[in-house]
Protein backbone atom coordinates (compact mmCIF):
# COMPACT_ATOMS: atom_id res chain seq x y z
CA UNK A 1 10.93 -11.67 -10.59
CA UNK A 2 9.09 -10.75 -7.66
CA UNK A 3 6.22 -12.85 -6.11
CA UNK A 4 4.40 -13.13 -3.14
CA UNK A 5 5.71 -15.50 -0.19
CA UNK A 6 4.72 -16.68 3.26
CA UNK A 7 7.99 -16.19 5.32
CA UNK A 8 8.04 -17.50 8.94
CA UNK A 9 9.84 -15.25 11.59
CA UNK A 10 13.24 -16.44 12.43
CA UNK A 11 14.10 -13.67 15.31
CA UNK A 12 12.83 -10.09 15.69
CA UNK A 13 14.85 -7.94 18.55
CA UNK A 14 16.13 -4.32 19.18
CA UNK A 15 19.84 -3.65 17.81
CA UNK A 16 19.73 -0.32 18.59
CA UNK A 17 17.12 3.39 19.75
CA UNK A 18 13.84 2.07 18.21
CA UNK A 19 15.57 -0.09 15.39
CA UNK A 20 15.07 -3.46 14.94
CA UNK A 21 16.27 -6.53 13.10
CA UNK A 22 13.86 -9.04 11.58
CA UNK A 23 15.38 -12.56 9.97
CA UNK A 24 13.02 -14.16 7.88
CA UNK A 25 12.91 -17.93 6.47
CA UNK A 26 12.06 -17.49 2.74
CA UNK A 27 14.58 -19.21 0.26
CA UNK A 28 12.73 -18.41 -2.81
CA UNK A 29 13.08 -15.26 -2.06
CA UNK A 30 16.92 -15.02 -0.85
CA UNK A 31 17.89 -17.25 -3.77
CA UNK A 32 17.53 -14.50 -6.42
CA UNK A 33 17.54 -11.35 -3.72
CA UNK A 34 20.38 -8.63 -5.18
CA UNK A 35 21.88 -5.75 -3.17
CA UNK A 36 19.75 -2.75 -3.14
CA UNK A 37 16.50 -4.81 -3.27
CA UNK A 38 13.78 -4.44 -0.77
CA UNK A 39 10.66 -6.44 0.03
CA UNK A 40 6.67 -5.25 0.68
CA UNK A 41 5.82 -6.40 4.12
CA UNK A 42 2.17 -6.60 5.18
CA UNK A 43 1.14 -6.61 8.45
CA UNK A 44 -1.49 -9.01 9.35
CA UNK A 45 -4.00 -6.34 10.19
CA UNK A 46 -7.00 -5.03 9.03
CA UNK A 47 -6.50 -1.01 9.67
CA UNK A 48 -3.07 -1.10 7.98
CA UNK A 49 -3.37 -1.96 4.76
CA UNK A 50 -0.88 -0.80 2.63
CA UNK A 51 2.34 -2.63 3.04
CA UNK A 52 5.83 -1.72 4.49
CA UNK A 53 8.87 -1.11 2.37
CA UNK A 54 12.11 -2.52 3.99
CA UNK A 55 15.65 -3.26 2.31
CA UNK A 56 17.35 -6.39 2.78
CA UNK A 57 19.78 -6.04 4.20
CA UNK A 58 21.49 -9.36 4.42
CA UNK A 59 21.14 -12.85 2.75
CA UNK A 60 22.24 -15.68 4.93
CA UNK A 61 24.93 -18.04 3.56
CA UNK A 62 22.56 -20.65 2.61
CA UNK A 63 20.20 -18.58 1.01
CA UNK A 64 17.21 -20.10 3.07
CA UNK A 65 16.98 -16.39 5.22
CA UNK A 66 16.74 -12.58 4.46
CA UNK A 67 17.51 -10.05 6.94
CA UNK A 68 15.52 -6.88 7.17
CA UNK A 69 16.21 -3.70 9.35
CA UNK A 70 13.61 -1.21 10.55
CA UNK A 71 13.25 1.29 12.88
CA UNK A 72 9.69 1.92 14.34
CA UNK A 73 8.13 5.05 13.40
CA UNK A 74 4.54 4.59 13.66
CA UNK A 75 1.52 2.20 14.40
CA UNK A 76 2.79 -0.55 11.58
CA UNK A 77 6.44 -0.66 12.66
CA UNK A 78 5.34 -0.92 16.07
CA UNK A 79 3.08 -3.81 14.76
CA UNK A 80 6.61 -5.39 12.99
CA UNK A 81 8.43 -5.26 16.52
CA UNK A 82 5.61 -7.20 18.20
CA UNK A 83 5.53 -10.00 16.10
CA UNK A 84 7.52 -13.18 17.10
CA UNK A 85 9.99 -16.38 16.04
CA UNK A 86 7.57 -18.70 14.53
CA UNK A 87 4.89 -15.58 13.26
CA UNK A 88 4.12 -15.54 9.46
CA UNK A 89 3.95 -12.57 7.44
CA UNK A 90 3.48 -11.88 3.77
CA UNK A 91 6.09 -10.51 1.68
CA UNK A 92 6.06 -9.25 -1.99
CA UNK A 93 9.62 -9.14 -3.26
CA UNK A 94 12.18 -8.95 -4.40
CA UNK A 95 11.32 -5.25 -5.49
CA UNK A 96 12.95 -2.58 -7.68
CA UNK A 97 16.20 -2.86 -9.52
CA UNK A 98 19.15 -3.04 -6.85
CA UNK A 99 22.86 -2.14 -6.97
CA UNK A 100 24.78 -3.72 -10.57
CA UNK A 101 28.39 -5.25 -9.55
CA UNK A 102 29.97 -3.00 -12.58
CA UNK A 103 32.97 -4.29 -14.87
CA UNK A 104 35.13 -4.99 -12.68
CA UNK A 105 34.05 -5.33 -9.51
CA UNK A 106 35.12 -8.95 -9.40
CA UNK A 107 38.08 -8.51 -10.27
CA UNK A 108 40.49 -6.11 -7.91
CA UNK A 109 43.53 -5.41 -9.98
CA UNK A 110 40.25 -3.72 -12.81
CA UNK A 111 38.56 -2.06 -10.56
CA UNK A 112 40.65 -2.18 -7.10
CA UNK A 113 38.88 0.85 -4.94
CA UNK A 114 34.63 0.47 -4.23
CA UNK A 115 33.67 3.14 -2.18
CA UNK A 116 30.62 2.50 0.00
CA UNK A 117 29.10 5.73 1.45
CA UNK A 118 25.58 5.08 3.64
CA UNK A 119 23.48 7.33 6.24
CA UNK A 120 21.80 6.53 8.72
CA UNK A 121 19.17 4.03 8.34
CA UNK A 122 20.46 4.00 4.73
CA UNK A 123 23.40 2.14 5.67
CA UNK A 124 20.73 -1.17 5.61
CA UNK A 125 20.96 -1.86 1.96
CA UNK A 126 24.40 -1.55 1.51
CA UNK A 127 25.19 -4.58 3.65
CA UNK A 128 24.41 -7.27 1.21
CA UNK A 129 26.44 -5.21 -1.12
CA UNK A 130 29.56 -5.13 1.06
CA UNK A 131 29.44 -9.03 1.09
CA UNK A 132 29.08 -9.49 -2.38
CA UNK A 133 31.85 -7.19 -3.58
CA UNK A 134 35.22 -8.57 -3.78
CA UNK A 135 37.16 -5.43 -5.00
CA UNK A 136 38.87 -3.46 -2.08
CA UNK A 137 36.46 -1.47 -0.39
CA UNK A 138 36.34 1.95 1.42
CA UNK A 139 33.39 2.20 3.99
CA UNK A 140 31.77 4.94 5.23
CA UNK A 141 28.71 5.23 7.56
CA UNK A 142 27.20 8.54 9.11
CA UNK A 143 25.39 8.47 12.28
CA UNK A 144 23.71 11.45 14.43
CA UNK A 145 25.02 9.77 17.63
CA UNK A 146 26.64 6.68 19.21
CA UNK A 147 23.20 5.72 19.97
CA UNK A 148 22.15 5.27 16.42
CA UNK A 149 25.44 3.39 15.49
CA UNK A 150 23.96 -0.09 13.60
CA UNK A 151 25.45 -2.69 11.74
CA UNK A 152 29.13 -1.92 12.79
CA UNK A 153 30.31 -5.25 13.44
CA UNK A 154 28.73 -6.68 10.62
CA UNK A 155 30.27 -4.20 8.40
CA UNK A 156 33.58 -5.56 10.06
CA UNK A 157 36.56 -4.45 7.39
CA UNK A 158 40.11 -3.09 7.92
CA UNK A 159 38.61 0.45 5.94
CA UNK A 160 35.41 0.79 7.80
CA UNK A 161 35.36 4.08 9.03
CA UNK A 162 32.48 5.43 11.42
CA UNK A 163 31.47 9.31 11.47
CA UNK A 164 29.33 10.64 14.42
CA UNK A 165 27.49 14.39 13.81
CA UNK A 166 28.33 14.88 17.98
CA UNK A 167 31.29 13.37 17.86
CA UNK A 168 30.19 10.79 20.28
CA UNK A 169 31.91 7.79 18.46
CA UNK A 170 34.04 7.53 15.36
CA UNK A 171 34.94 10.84 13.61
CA UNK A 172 32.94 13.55 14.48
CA UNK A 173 31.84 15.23 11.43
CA UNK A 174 29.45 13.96 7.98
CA UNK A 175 30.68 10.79 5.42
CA UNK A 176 31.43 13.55 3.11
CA UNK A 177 34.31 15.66 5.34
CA UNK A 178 36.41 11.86 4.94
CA UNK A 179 36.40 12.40 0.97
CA UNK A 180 39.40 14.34 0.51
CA UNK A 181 40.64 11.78 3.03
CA UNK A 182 40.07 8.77 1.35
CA UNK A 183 42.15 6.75 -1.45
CA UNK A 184 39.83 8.03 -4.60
CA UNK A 185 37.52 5.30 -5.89
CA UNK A 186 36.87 4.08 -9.06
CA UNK A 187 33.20 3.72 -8.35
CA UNK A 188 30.85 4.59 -5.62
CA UNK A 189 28.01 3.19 -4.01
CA UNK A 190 25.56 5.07 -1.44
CA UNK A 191 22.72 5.25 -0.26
CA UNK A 192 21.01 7.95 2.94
CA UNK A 193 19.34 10.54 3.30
CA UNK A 194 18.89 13.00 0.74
CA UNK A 195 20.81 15.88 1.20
CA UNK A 196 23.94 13.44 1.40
CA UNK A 197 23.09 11.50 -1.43
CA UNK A 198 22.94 15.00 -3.58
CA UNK A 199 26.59 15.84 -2.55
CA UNK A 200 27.75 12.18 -3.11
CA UNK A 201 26.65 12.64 -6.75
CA UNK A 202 27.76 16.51 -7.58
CA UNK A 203 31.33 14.94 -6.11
CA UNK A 204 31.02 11.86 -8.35
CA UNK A 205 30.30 13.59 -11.29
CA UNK A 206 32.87 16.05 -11.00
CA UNK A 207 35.53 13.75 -9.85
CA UNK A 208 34.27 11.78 -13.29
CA UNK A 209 33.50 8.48 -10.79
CA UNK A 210 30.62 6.18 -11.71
CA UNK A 211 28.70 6.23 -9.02
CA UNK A 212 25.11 4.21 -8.08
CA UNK A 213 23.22 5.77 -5.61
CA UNK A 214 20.05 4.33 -4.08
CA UNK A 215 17.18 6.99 -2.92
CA UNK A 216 14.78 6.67 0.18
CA UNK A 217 11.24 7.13 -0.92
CA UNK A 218 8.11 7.29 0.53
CA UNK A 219 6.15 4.10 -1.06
CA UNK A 220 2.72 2.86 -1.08
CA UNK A 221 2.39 -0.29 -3.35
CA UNK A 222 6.00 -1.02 -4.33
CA UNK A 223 4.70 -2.01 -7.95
CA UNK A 224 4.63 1.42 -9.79
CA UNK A 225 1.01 1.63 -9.44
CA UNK A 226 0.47 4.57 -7.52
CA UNK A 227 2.65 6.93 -8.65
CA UNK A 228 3.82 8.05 -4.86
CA UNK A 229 7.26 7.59 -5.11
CA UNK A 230 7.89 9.42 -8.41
CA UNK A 231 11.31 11.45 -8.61
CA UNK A 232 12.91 13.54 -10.96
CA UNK A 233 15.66 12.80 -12.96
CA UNK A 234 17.51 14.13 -15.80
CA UNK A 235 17.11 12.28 -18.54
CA UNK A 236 14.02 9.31 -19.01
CA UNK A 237 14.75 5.45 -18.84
CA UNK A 238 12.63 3.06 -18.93
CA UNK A 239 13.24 0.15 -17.00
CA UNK A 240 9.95 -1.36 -16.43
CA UNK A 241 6.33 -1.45 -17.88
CA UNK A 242 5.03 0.08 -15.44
CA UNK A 243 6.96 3.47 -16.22
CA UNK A 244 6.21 3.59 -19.82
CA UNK A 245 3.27 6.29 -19.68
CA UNK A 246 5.26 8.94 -17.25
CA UNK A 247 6.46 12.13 -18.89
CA UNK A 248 9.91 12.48 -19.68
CA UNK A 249 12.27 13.43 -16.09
CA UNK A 250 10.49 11.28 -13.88
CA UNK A 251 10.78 8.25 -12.93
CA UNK A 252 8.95 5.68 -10.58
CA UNK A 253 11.94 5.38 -7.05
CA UNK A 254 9.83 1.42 -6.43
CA UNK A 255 10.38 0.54 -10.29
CA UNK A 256 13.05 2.50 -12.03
CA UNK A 257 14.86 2.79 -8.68
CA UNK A 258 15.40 2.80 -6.31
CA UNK A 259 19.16 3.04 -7.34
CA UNK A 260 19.62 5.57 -9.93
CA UNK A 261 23.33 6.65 -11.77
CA UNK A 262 24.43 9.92 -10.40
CA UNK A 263 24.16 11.61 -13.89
CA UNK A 264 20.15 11.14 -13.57
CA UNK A 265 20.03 11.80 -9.83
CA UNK A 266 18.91 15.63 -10.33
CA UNK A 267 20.50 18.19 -7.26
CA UNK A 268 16.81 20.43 -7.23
């Protein structure tokens, strides 16, 4: 159930080009957070009113902290880098319906091979997921450049492999040229940019691998009011009230998503 929460600023600094990290105390919050989640963040000022969407990105082991990652790409996530330890902000959250832990997942010798396939900044959300899966995991995580390389450490697991587009780190090459590589899964969880997360599901669902895969969408209230962040899918479900009056094939990515099966996820 999401609600709205004063959270106080733990830290707020660069990890890497223009991307930030941003702890933030809220326990009510991190007690019930699940992987794939994100959080509304408003901004404290008056000529930016619509809130930002951000993943979390990590729970701390108390569950008194969330972690959010951001990189600045305008006036409000210039706004977010500003602020400091000790600032309050106002969060709605936890949003959407995250990653599910399938049959299995807790239990290697069921399910023993996770595959975890991110991109870019999508590689945010599938943090908390790494650290709440037990089964063995494969992990994968696309970057343009060394430059943009984030989260590596945290990632930190005997299968973490790191692919660079200009070679300049890791293997050079995509997530996807490591597939035929790679011991095959028995499920798969992603989550990038879109193009990747199309290929990711065309290989799951011919490779007969369920597969979760978690969009990036342009959003404006986070609560399926506004209808901005509607995708197509192939077939309807209805997972909240708010997407009971859209037409069949669509769905609401801040509501219904934003992690969708890899059946519905439709390659346009």
């Amino acid at each position: 159930m999401k609600n709205y929460i004063t959270a106080r600023i733990i830290s707020n600094a660069p990890i890497a080009r223009d991307i930030y990290s941003i702890w933030l105390g809220c326990a009510a919050l991190a007690e019930i957070a699940i992987p794939g989640q994100f959080v509304m963040l408003y901004l404290n000022a008056s000529d930016k009113l619509l809130p930002r969407p951000l993943g979390i990105c990590q729970v701390d082991p108390g569950c008194q902290a969330i972690r959010l990652v951001y990189k600045i790409k305008g006036g409000g996530t210039k706004l977010i880098s500003d602020y400091k330890a000790g600032d309050e902000l106002k969060l709605l959250g936890p949003c959407g319906n995250g990653f599910m832990l399938t049959a299995g997942d807790d239990d290697p010798q069921d399910k023993p091979v996770a595959l975890i396939i991110g991109g870019g900044l999508g590689v945010v959300p599938l943090l908390l997921l790494a650290d709440r899966l037990v089964a063995k995991k494969i992990i994968i995580l696309g970057f343009k450049t060394a430059s943009d390389i984030i989260l590596e450490k945290e990632f930190a697991d005997p299968m973490l492999r790191i692919t660079t587009d200009d070679g300049s780190k890791g293997i050079k090459g995509t997530p996807l040229s490591l597939l035929e590589n790679i011991e095959k899964p028995n499920v798969i969880y992603a989550c990038g940019p879109s193009a990747l997360l199309k290929s990711i599901a065309r290989y799951a669902v011919n490779e007969k691998i369920p597969a979760q895969i978690s969009i990036e969408e342009r959003m404006a209230c986070g609560v399926g009011a506004c209808s901005c962040c509607a995708v197509k899918i192939k077939s309807k479900r209805i997972v909240s009230e708010s997407a009971d009056n859209y037409m069949a094939g669509y769905a609401l990515a801040c509501t219904d998503g934003p992690v969708f099966s890899a059946e519905e996820f439709i390659d346009e």
